[in-house]
C-alpha atoms as a PDB file:
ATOM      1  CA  UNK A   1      91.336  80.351  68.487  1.00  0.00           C
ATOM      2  CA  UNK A   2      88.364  82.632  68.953  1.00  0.00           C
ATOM      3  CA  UNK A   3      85.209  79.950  67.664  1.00  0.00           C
ATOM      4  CA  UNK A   4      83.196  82.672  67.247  1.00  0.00           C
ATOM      5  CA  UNK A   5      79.182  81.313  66.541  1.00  0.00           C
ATOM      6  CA  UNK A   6      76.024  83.100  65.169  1.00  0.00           C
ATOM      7  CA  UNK A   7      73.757  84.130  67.590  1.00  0.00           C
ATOM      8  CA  UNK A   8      70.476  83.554  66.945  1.00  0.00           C
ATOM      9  CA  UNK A   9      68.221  86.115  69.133  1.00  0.00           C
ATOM     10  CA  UNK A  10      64.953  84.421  68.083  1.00  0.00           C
ATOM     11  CA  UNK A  11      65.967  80.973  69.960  1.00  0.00           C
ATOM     12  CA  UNK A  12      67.977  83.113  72.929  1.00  0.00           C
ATOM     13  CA  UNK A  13      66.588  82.042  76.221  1.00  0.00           C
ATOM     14  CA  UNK A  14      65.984  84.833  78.200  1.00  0.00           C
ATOM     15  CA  UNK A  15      67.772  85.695  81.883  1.00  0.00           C
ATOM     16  CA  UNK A  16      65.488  87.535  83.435  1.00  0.00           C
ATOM     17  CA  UNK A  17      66.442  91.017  85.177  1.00  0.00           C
ATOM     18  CA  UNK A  18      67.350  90.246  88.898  1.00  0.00           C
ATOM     19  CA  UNK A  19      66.705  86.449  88.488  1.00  0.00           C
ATOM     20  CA  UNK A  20      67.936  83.192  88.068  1.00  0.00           C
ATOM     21  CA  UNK A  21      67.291  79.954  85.112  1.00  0.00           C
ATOM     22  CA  UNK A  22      68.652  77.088  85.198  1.00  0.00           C
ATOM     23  CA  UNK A  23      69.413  74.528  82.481  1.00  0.00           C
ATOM     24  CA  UNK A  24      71.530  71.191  81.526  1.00  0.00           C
ATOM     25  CA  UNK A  25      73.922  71.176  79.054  1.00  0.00           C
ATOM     26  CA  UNK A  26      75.314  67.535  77.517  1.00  0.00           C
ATOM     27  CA  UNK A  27      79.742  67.035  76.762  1.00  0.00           C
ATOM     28  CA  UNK A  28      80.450  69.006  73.945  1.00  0.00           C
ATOM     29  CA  UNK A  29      77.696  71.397  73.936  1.00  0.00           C
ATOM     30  CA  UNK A  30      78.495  75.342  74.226  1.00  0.00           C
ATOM     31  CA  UNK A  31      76.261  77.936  75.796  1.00  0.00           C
ATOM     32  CA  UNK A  32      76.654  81.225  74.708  1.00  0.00           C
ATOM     33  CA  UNK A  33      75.557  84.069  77.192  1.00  0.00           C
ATOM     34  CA  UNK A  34      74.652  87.308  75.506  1.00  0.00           C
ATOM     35  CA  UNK A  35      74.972  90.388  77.258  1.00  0.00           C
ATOM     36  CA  UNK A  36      71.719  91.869  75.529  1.00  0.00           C
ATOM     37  CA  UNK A  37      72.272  95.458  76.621  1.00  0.00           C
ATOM     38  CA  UNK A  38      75.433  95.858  77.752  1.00  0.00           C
ATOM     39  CA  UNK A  39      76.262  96.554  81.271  1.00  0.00           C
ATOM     40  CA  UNK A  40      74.550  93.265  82.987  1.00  0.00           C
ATOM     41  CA  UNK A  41      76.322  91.508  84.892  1.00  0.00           C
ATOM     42  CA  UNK A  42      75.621  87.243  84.489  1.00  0.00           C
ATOM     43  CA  UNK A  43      76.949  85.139  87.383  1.00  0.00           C
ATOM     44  CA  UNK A  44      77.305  81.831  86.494  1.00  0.00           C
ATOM     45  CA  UNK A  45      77.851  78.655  88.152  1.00  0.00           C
ATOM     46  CA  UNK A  46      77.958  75.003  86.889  1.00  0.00           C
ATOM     47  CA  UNK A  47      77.410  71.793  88.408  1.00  0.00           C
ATOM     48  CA  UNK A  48      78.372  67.697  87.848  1.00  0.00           C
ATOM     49  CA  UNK A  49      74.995  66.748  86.489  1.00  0.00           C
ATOM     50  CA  UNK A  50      74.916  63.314  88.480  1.00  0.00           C
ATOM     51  CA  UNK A  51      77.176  65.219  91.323  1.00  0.00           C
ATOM     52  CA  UNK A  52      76.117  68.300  92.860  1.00  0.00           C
ATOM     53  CA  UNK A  53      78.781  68.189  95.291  1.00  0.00           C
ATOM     54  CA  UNK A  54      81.297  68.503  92.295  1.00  0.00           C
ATOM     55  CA  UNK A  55      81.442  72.181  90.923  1.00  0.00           C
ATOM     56  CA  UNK A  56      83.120  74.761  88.837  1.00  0.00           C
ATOM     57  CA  UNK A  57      85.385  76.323  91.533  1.00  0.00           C
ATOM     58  CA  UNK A  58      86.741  79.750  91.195  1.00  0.00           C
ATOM     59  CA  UNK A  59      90.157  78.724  93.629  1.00  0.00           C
ATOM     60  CA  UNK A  60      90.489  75.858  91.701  1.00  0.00           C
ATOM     61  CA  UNK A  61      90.246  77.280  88.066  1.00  0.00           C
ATOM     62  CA  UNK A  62      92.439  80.064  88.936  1.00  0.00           C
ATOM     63  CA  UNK A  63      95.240  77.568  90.548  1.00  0.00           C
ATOM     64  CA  UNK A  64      94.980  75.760  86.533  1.00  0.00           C
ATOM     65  CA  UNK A  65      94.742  78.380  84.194  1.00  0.00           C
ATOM     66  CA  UNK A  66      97.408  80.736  86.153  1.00  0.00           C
ATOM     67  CA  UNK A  67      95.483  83.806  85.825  1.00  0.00           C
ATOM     68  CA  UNK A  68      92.497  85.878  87.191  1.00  0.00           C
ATOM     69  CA  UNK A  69      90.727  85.961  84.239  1.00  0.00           C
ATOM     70  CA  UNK A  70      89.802  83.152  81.969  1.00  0.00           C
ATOM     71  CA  UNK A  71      90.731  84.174  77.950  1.00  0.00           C
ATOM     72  CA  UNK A  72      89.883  82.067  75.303  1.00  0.00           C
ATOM     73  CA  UNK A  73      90.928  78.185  75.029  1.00  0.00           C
ATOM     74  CA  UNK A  74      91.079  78.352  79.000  1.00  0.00           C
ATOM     75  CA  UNK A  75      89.452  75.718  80.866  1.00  0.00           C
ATOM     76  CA  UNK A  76      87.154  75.957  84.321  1.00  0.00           C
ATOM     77  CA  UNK A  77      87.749  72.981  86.864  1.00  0.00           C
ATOM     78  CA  UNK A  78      86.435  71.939  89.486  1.00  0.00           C
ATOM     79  CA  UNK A  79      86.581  71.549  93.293  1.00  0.00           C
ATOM     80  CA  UNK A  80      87.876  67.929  92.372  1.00  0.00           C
ATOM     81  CA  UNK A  81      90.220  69.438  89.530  1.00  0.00           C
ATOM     82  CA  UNK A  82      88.472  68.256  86.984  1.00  0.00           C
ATOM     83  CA  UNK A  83      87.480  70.215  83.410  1.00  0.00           C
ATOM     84  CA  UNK A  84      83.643  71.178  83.861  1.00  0.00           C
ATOM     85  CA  UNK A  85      83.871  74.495  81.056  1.00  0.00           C
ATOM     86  CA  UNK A  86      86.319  75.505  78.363  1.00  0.00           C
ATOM     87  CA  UNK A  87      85.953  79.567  77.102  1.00  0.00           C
ATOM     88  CA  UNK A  88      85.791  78.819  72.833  1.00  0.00           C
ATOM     89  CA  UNK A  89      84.709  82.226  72.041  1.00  0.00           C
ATOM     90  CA  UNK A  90      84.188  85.801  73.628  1.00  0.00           C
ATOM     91  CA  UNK A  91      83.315  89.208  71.750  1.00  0.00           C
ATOM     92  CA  UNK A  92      83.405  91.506  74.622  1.00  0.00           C
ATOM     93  CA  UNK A  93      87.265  92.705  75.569  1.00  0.00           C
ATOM     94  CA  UNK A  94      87.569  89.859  77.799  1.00  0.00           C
ATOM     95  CA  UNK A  95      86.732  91.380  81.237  1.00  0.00           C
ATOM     96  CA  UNK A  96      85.338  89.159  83.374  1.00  0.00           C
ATOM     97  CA  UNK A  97      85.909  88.041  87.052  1.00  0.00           C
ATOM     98  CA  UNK A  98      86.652  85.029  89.569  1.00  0.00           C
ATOM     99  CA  UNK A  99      87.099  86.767  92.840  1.00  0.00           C
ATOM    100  CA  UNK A 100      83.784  88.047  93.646  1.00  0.00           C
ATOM    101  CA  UNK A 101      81.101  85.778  96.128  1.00  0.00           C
ATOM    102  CA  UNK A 102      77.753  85.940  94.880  1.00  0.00           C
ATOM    103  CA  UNK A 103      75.423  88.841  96.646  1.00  0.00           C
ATOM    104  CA  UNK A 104      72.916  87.608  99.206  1.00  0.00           C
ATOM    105  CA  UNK A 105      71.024  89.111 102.341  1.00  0.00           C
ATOM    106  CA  UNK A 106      74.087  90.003 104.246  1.00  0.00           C
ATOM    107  CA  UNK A 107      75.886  91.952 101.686  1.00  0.00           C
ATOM    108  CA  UNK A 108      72.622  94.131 101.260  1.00  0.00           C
ATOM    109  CA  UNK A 109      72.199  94.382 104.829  1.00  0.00           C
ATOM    110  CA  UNK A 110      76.294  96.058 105.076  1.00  0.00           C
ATOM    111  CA  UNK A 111      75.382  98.337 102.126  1.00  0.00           C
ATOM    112  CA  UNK A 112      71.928  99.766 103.928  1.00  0.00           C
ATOM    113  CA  UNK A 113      69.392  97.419 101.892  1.00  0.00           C
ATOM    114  CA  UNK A 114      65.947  97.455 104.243  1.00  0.00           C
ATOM    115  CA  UNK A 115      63.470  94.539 104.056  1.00  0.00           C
ATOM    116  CA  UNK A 116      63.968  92.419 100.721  1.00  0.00           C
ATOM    117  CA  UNK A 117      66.601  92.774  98.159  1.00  0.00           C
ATOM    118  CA  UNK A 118      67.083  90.012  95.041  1.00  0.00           C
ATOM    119  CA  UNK A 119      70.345  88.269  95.406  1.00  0.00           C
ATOM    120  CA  UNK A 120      72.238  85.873  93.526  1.00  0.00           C
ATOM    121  CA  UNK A 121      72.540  83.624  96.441  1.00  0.00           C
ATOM    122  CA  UNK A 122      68.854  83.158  96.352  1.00  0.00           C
ATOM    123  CA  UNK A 123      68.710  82.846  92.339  1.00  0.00           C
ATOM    124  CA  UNK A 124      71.121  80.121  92.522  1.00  0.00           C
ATOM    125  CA  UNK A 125      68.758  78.145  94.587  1.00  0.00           C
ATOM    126  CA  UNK A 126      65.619  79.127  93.110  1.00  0.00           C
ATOM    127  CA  UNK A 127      66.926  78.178  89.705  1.00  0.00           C
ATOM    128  CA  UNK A 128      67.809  75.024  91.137  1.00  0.00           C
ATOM    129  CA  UNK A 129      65.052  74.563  92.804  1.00  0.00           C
ATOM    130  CA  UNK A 130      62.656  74.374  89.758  1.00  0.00           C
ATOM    131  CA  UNK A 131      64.658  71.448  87.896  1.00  0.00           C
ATOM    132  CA  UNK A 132      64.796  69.794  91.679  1.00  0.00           C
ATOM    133  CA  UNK A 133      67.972  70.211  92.707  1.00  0.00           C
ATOM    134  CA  UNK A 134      69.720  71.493  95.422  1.00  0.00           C
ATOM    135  CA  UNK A 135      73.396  72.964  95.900  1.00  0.00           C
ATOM    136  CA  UNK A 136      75.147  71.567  99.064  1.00  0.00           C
ATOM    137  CA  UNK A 137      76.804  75.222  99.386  1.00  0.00           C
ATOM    138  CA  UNK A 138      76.868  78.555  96.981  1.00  0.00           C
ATOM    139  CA  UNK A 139      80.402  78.521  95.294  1.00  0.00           C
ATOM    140  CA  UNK A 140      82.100  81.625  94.144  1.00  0.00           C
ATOM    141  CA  UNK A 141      80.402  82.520  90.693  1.00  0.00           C
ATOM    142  CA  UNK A 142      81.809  83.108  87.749  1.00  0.00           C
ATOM    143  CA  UNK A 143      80.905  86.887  87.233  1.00  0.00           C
ATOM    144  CA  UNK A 144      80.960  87.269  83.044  1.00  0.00           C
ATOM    145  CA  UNK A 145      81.364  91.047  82.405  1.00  0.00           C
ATOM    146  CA  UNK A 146      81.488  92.062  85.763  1.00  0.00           C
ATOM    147  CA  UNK A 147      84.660  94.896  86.127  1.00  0.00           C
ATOM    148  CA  UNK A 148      86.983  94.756  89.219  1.00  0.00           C
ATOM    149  CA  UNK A 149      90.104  95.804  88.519  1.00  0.00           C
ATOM    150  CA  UNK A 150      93.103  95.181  90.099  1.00  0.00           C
ATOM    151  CA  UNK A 151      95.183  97.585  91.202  1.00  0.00           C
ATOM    152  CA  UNK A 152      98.776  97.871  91.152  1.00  0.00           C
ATOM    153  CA  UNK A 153      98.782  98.103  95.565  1.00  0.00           C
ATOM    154  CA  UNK A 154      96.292  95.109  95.227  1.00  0.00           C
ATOM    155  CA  UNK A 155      93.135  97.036  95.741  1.00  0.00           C
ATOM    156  CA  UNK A 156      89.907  96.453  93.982  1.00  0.00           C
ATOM    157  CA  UNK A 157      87.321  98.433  93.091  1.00  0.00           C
ATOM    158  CA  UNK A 158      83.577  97.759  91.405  1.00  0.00           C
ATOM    159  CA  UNK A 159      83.464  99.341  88.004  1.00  0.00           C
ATOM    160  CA  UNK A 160      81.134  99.209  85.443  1.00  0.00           C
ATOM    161  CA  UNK A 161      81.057  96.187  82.818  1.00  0.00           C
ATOM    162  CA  UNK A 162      83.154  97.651  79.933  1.00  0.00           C
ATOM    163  CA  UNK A 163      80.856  95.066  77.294  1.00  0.00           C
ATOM    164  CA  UNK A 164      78.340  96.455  74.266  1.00  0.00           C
ATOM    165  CA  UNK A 165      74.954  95.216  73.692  1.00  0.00           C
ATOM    166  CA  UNK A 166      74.857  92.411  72.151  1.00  0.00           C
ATOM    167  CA  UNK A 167      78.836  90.970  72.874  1.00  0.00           C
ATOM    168  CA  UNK A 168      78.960  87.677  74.098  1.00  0.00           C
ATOM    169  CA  UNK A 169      81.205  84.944  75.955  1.00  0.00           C
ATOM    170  CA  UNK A 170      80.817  81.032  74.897  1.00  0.00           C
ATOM    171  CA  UNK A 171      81.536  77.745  77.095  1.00  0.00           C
ATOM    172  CA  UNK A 172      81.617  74.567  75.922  1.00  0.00           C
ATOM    173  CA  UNK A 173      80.926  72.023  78.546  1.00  0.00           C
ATOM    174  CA  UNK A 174      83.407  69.422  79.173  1.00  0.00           C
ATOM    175  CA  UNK A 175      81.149  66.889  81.119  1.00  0.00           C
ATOM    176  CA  UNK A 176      77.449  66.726  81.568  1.00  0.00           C
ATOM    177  CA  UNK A 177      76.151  69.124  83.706  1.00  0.00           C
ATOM    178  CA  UNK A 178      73.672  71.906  85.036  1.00  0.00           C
ATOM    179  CA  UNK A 179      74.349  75.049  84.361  1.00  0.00           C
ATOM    180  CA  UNK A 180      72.949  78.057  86.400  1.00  0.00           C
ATOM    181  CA  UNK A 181      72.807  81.954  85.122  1.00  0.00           C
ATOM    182  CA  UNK A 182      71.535  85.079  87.567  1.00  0.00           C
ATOM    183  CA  UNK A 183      71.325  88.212  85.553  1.00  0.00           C
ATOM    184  CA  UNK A 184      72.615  90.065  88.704  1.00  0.00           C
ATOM    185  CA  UNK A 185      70.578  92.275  90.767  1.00  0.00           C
ATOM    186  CA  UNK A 186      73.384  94.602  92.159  1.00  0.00           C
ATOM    187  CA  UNK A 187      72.064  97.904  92.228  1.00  0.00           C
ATOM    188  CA  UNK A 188      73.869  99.355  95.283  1.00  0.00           C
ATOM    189  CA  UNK A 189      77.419  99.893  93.792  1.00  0.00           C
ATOM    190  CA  UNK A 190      77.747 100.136  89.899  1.00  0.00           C
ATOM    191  CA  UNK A 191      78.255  96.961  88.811  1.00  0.00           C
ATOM    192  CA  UNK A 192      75.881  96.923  86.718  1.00  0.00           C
ATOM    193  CA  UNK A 193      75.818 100.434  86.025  1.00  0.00           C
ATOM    194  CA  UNK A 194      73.031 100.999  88.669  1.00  0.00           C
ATOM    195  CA  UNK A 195      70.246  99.734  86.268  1.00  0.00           C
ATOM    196  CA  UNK A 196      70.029  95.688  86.355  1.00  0.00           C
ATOM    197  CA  UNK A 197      68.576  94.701  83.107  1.00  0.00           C
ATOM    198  CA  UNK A 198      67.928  91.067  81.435  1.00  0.00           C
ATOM    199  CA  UNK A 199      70.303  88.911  79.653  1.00  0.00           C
ATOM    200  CA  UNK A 200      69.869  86.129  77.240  1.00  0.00           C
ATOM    201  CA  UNK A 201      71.596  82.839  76.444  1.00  0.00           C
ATOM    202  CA  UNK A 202      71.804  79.882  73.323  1.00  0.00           C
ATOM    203  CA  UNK A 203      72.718  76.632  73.966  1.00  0.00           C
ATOM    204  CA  UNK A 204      74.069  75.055  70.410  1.00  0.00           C
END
């Protein structure tokens, strides 16, 4: 059943364009993450709060909901197959996307990046960083609104997000935990449409 909740944009918490924020969210609290104008995409991890070596794994999560895509009433997990994030509500048309790593230095190096480029890699830890933690590795994200489509030979290819301004995704979290968001700084194929911009999101 689609939860949906009321967004309320004065108490949002912004995502900055091209950065990171991280935050903790108690059992039973949601986060909603609004995708403010559109075509940003969020990559989004989450942590054990008194394990960082336990984390929302993409393999995992795919492997328990048997599909590529989580839909509402679908439930992350895991690297220790546990539930860390359940999807309760989404207003976009439900395109999101498990398979992609997060960017960092080498993927901008292979696509012609010189000097420094923001990365979600380096988000991830800064975010971290500021509440004083550290992440033993970077696990695949979860990319909300990010577009790869799957073709019929098994291809992929980086599309645009297909969300409006203003759609949104919810989690509710299904342990305590830490939460991290990087409004994606992709800018070198169009997964964001070529124009990273900032996204927002309400814990409740």
């Amino acid at each position: 059943m689609n939860q949906r909740v009321t967004i309320d944009a004065s108490r949002a918490i912004l995502i900055p364009a091209r950065h990171g924020i991280a935050a903790r969210l108690r059992a039973g609290q949601s986060v909603s993450v609004l995708n403010t104008y559109g075509k940003q995409v969020v990559d989004t991890w989450a942590f054990n709060a008194s394990d960082m070596t336990e984390f929302m794994s993409m393999e995992h999560s795919r492997a328990a909901m048997l599909r590529l895509t989580p839909q509402i009433g679908d439930t992350l997990v895991t690297n220790r197959r546990r539930a860390i994030l359940t999807v309760v509500a989404d207003t976009t048309p439900g395109v999101h996307d498990t398979l992609i790593a997060a960017c960092d230095i080498h993927r901008y190096r292979q696509l012609g990046a010189v000097g420094h480029h923001d990365s979600c890699t380096d988000n991830l830890a800064a975010a971290l960083d500021a509440l004083g933690l550290a992440a033993p590795e970077t696990p695949a994200p979860l990319n909300l609104f990010m577009n790869v489509p799957v073709a019929d030979d098994g291809t992929l290819r980086f599309q645009p997000p297909v969300s409006e301004p203003g759609q949104y995704i919810t989690l509710r979290a299904d342990m305590d935990l830490v939460i991290v968001f990087s409004a994606c700084p992709q800018d070198m194929v169009p997964v964001n449409d070529m124009k990273p911009t900032d996204a927002h999101f309400l814990i409740t």
